[in-house]
Protein backbone atom coordinates (compact mmCIF):
# COMPACT_ATOMS: atom_id res chain seq x y z
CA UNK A 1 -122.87 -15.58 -31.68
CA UNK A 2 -119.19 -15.47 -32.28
CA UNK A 3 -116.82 -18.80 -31.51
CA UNK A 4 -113.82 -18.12 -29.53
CA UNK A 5 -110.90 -20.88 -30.72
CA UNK A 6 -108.49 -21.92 -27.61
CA UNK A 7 -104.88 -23.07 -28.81
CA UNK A 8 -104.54 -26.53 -27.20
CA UNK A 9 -101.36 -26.78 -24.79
CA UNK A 10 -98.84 -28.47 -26.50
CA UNK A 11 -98.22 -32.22 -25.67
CA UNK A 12 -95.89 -33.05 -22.89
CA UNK A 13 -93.01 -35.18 -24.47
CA UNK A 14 -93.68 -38.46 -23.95
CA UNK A 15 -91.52 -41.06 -21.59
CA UNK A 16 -90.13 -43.37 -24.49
CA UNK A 17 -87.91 -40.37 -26.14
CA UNK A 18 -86.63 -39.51 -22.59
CA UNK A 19 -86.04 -42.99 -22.15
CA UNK A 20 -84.09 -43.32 -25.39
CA UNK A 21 -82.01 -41.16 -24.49
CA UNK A 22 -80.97 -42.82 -21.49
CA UNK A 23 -80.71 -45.68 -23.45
CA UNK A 24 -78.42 -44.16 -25.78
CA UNK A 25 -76.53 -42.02 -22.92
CA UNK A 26 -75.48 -46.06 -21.22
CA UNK A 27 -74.72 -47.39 -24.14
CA UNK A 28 -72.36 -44.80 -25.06
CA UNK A 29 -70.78 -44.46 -21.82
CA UNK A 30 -70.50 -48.62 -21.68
CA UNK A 31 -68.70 -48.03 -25.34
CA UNK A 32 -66.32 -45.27 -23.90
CA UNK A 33 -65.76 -47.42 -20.67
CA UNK A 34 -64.52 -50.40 -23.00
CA UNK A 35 -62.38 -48.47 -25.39
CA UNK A 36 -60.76 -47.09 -22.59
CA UNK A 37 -59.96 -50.46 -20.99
CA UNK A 38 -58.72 -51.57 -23.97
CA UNK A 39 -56.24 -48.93 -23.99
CA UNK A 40 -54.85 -49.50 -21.09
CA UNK A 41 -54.57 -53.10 -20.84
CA UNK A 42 -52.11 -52.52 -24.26
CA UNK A 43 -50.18 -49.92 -22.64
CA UNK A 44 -48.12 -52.61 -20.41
CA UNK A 45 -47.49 -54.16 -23.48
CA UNK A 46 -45.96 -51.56 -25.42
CA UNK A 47 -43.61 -50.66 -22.71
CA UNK A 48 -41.87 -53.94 -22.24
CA UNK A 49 -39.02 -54.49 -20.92
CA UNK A 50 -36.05 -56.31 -23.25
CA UNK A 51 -35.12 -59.54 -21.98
CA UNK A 52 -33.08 -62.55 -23.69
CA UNK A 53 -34.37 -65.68 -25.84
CA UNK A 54 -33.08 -68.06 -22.55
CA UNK A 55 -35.00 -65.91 -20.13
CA UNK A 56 -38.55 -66.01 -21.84
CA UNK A 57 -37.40 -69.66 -21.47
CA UNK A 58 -36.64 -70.03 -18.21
CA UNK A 59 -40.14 -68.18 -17.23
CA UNK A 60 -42.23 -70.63 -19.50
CA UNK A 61 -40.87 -73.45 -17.81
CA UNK A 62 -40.77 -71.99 -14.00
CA UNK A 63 -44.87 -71.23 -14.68
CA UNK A 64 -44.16 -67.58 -14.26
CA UNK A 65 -45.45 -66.54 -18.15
CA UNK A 66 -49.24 -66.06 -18.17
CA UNK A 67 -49.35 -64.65 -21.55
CA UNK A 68 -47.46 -64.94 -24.49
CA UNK A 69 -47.80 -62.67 -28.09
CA UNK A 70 -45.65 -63.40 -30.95
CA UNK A 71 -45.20 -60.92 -33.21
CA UNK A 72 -44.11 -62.84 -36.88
CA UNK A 73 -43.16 -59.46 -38.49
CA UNK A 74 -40.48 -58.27 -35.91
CA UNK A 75 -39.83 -61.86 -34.67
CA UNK A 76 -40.31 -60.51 -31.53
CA UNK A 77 -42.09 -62.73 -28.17
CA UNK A 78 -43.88 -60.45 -25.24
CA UNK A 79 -44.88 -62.20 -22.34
CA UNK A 80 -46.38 -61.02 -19.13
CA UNK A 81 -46.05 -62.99 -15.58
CA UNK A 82 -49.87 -61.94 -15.45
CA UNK A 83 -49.47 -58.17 -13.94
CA UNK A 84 -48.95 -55.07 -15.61
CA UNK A 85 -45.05 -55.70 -16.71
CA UNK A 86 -44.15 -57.26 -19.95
CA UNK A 87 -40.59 -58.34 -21.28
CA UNK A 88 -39.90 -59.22 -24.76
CA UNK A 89 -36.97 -60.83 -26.21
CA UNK A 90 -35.86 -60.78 -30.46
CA UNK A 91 -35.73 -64.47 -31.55
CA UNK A 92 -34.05 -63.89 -35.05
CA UNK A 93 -30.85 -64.69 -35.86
CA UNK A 94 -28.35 -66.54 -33.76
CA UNK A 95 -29.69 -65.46 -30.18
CA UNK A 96 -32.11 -68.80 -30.69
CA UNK A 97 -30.26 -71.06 -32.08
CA UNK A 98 -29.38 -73.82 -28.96
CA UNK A 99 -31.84 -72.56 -26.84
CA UNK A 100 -34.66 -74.25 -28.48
CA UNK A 101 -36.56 -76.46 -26.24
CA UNK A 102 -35.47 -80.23 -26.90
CA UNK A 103 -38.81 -82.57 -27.70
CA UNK A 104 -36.43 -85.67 -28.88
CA UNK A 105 -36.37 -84.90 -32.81
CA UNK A 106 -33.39 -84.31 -34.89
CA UNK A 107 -33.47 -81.16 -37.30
CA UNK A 108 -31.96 -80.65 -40.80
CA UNK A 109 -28.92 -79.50 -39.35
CA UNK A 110 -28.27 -82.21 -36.57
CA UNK A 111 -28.91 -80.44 -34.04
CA UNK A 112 -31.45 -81.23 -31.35
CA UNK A 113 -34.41 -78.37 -31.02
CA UNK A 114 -33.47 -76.01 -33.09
CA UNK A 115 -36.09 -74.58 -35.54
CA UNK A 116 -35.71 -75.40 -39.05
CA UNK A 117 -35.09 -72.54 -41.10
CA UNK A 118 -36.96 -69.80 -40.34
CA UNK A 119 -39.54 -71.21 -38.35
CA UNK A 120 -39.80 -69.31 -35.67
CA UNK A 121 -43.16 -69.89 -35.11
CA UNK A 122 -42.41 -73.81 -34.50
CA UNK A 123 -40.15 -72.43 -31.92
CA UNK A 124 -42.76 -70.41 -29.87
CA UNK A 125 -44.72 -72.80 -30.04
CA UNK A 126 -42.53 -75.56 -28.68
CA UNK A 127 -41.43 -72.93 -26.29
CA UNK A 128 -44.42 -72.79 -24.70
CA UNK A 129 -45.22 -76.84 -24.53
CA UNK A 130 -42.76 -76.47 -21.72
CA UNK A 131 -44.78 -74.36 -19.37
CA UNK A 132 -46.06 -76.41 -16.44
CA UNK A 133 -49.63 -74.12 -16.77
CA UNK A 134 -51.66 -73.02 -19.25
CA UNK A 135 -50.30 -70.01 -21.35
CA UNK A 136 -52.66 -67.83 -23.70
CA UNK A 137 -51.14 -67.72 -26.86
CA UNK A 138 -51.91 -64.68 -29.03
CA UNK A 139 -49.98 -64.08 -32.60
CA UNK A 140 -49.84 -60.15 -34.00
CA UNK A 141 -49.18 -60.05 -37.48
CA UNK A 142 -48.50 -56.93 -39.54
CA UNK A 143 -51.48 -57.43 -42.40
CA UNK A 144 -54.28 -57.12 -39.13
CA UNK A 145 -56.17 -54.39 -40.21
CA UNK A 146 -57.05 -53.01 -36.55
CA UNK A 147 -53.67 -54.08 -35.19
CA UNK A 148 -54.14 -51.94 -31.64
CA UNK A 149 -57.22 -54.67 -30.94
CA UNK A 150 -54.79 -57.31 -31.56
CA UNK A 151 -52.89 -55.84 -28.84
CA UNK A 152 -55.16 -56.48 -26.19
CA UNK A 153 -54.21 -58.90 -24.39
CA UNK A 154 -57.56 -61.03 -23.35
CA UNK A 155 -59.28 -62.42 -26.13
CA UNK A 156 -62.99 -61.30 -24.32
CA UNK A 157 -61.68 -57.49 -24.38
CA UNK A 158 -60.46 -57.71 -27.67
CA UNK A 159 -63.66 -59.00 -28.92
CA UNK A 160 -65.56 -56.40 -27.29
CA UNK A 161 -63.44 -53.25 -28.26
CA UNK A 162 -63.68 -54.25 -31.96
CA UNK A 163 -67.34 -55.11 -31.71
CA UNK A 164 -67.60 -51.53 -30.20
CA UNK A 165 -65.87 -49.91 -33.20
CA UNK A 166 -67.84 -51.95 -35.78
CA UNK A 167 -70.99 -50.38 -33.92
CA UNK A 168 -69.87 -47.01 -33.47
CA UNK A 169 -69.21 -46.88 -37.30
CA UNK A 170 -72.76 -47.95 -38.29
CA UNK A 171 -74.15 -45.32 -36.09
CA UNK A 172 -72.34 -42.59 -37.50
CA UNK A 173 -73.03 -44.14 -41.03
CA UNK A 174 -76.74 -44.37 -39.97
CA UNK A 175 -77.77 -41.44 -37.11
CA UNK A 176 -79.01 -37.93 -38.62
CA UNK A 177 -78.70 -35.84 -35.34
CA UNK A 178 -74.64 -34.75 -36.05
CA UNK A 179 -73.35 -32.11 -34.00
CA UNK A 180 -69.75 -31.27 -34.87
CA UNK A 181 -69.58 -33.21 -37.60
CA UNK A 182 -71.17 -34.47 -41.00
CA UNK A 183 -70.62 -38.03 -42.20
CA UNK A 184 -67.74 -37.66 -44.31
CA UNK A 185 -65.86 -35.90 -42.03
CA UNK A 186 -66.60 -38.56 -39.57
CA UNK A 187 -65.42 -40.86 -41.83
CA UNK A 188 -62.32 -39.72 -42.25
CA UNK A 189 -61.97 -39.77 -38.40
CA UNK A 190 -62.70 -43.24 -38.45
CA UNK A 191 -60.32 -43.79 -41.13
CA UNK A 192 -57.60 -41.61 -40.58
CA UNK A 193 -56.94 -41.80 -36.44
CA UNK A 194 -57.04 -45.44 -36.62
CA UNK A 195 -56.63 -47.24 -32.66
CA UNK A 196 -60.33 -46.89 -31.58
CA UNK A 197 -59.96 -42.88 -31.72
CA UNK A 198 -62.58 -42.55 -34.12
CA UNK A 199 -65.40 -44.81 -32.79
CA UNK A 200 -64.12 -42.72 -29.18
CA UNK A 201 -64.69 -39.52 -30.15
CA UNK A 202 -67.80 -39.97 -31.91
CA UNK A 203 -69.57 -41.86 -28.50
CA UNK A 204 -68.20 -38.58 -26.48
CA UNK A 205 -68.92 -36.28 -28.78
CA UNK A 206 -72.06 -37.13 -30.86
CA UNK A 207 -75.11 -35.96 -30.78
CA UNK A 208 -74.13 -33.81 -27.90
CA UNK A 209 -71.25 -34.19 -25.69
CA UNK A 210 -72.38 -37.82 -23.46
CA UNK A 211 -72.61 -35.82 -19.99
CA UNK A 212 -75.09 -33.15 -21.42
CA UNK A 213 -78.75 -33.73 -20.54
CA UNK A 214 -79.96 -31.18 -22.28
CA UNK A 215 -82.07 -31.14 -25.79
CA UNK A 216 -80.34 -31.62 -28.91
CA UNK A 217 -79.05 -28.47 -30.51
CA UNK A 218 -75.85 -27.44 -32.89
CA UNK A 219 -72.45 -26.28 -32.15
CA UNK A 220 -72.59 -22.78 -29.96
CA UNK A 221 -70.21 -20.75 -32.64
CA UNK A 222 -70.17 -22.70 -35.78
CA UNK A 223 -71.57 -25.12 -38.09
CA UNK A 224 -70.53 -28.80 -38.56
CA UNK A 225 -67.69 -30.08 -39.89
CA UNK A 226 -67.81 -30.27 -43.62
CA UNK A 227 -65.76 -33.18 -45.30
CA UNK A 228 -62.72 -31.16 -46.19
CA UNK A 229 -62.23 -29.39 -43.06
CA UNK A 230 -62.76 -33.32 -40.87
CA UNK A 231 -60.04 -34.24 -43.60
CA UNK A 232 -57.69 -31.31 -42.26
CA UNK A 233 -58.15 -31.48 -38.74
CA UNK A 234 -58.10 -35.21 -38.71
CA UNK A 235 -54.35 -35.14 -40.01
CA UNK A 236 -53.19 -32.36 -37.93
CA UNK A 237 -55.21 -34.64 -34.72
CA UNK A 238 -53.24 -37.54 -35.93
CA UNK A 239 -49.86 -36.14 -35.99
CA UNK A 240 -50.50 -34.74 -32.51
CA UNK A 241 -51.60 -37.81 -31.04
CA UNK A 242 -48.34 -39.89 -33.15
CA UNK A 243 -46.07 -37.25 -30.99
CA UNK A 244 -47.71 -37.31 -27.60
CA UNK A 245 -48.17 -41.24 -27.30
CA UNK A 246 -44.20 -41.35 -29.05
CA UNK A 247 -43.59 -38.97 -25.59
CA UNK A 248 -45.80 -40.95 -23.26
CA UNK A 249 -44.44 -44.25 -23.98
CA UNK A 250 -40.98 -43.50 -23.60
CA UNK A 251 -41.50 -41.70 -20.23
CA UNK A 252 -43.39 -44.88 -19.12
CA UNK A 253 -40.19 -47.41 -20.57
């Protein structure tokens, strides 16, 4: 008597992988969604409109400023009347000097207000005290290392956008699927296109592109990026992007 062997069907995939990569698919697009915010709510204030030291006063103390970011580097104050227009004004030199709000004490100098020395930040800061409504306060220096999340102008958006970059990084440290890329030339994405590019174009574009449903499966045409080619195309992305937002933002001023 001879024994005939059947090949067993193979086993339907099971409903925790397709839910994973659901999972995954939300999560990334939830990442995307935020980064994009983010970019837009610091678009306003990169387009600003140039305004006088005696003007940012007179909107602090008519209620009209919502938001207020000093930047210590460029001694330079933005404030928004809480849409999408921003002014700023150049505090340095002798365009503050007498305009400083009076709070009753007597500087160095004699005079009533003004900051002493270089203490500009003193002045914001008094500045603001005369607002009849509460003013968020936000202070850009130059030595932030992700400077473009400073930008943002609410705190909870900031915190999320950074949190989202933080995460994006340890999944392309940690995830093996990679599609266009290896790690290293991921890295030097992350590193090289600074302002939430990196993290962005790894959530759209790893494993597979985040509106594919289909299986995971390599490039059509080509192998992943080594580390040397990421290096190259990351510098020629970056001077690409330097020149379109340069255009952009000017066309929007």
């Amino acid at each position: 008597m001879s024994v005939i062997e059947l090949a067993r069907p193979a086993a339907p995939a099971s409903a925790p992988r397709a839910w994973g990569r659901w999972l995954d698919t939300a999560l990334r697009v939830v990442g995307l969604s935020i980064l994009v915010v983010a970019w837009v709510s610091v678009v306003p204030a990169n387009t600003a409109v140039q305004r006088s030291p005696a003007q940012l006063l007179g909107d602090l103390k008519a209620g009209k400023a919502h938001a207020v970011q000093y930047r210590n580097a460029r001694r330079e104050v933005r404030w928004t009347d809480g849409g999408l227009r921003w002014y700023w004004a150049d505090i340095s030199g002798v365009g503050v000097r007498g305009l400083a709000p009076t709070n009753g004490a007597t500087t160095d100098d004699g005079s009533q207000g003004d900051p002493p020395g270089d203490d500009y930040r003193a002045w914001v800061a008094r500045s603001i005290a005369t607002s009849p409504r509460h003013v968020s306060y936000q202070e850009i220096d130059a030595s932030q290392g992700l400077s473009w999340i400073g930008q943002v102008p609410w705190r909870g958006l900031s915190l999320a956008a950074g949190l989202t970059s933080i995460a994006a990084f340890c999944l392309m440290l940690g995830r093996s699927n990679r599609r266009f890329g290896n790690r290293w030339a991921w890295l030097w994405f992350f590193v090289l296109l600074g302002n939430g590019v990196g993290p962005f174009l790894f959530l759209l574009l790893e494993p597979t592109l985040v509106w594919e449903r289909g299986p995971y499966r390599p490039f059509p045409g080509r192998t992943a990026y080594s580390g040397v080619t990421g290096l190259v195309v990351a510098v020629g992305l970056k001077i690409v992007l330097a020149f379109a937002t340069g255009i952009a933002l000017n066309q929007l001023r």
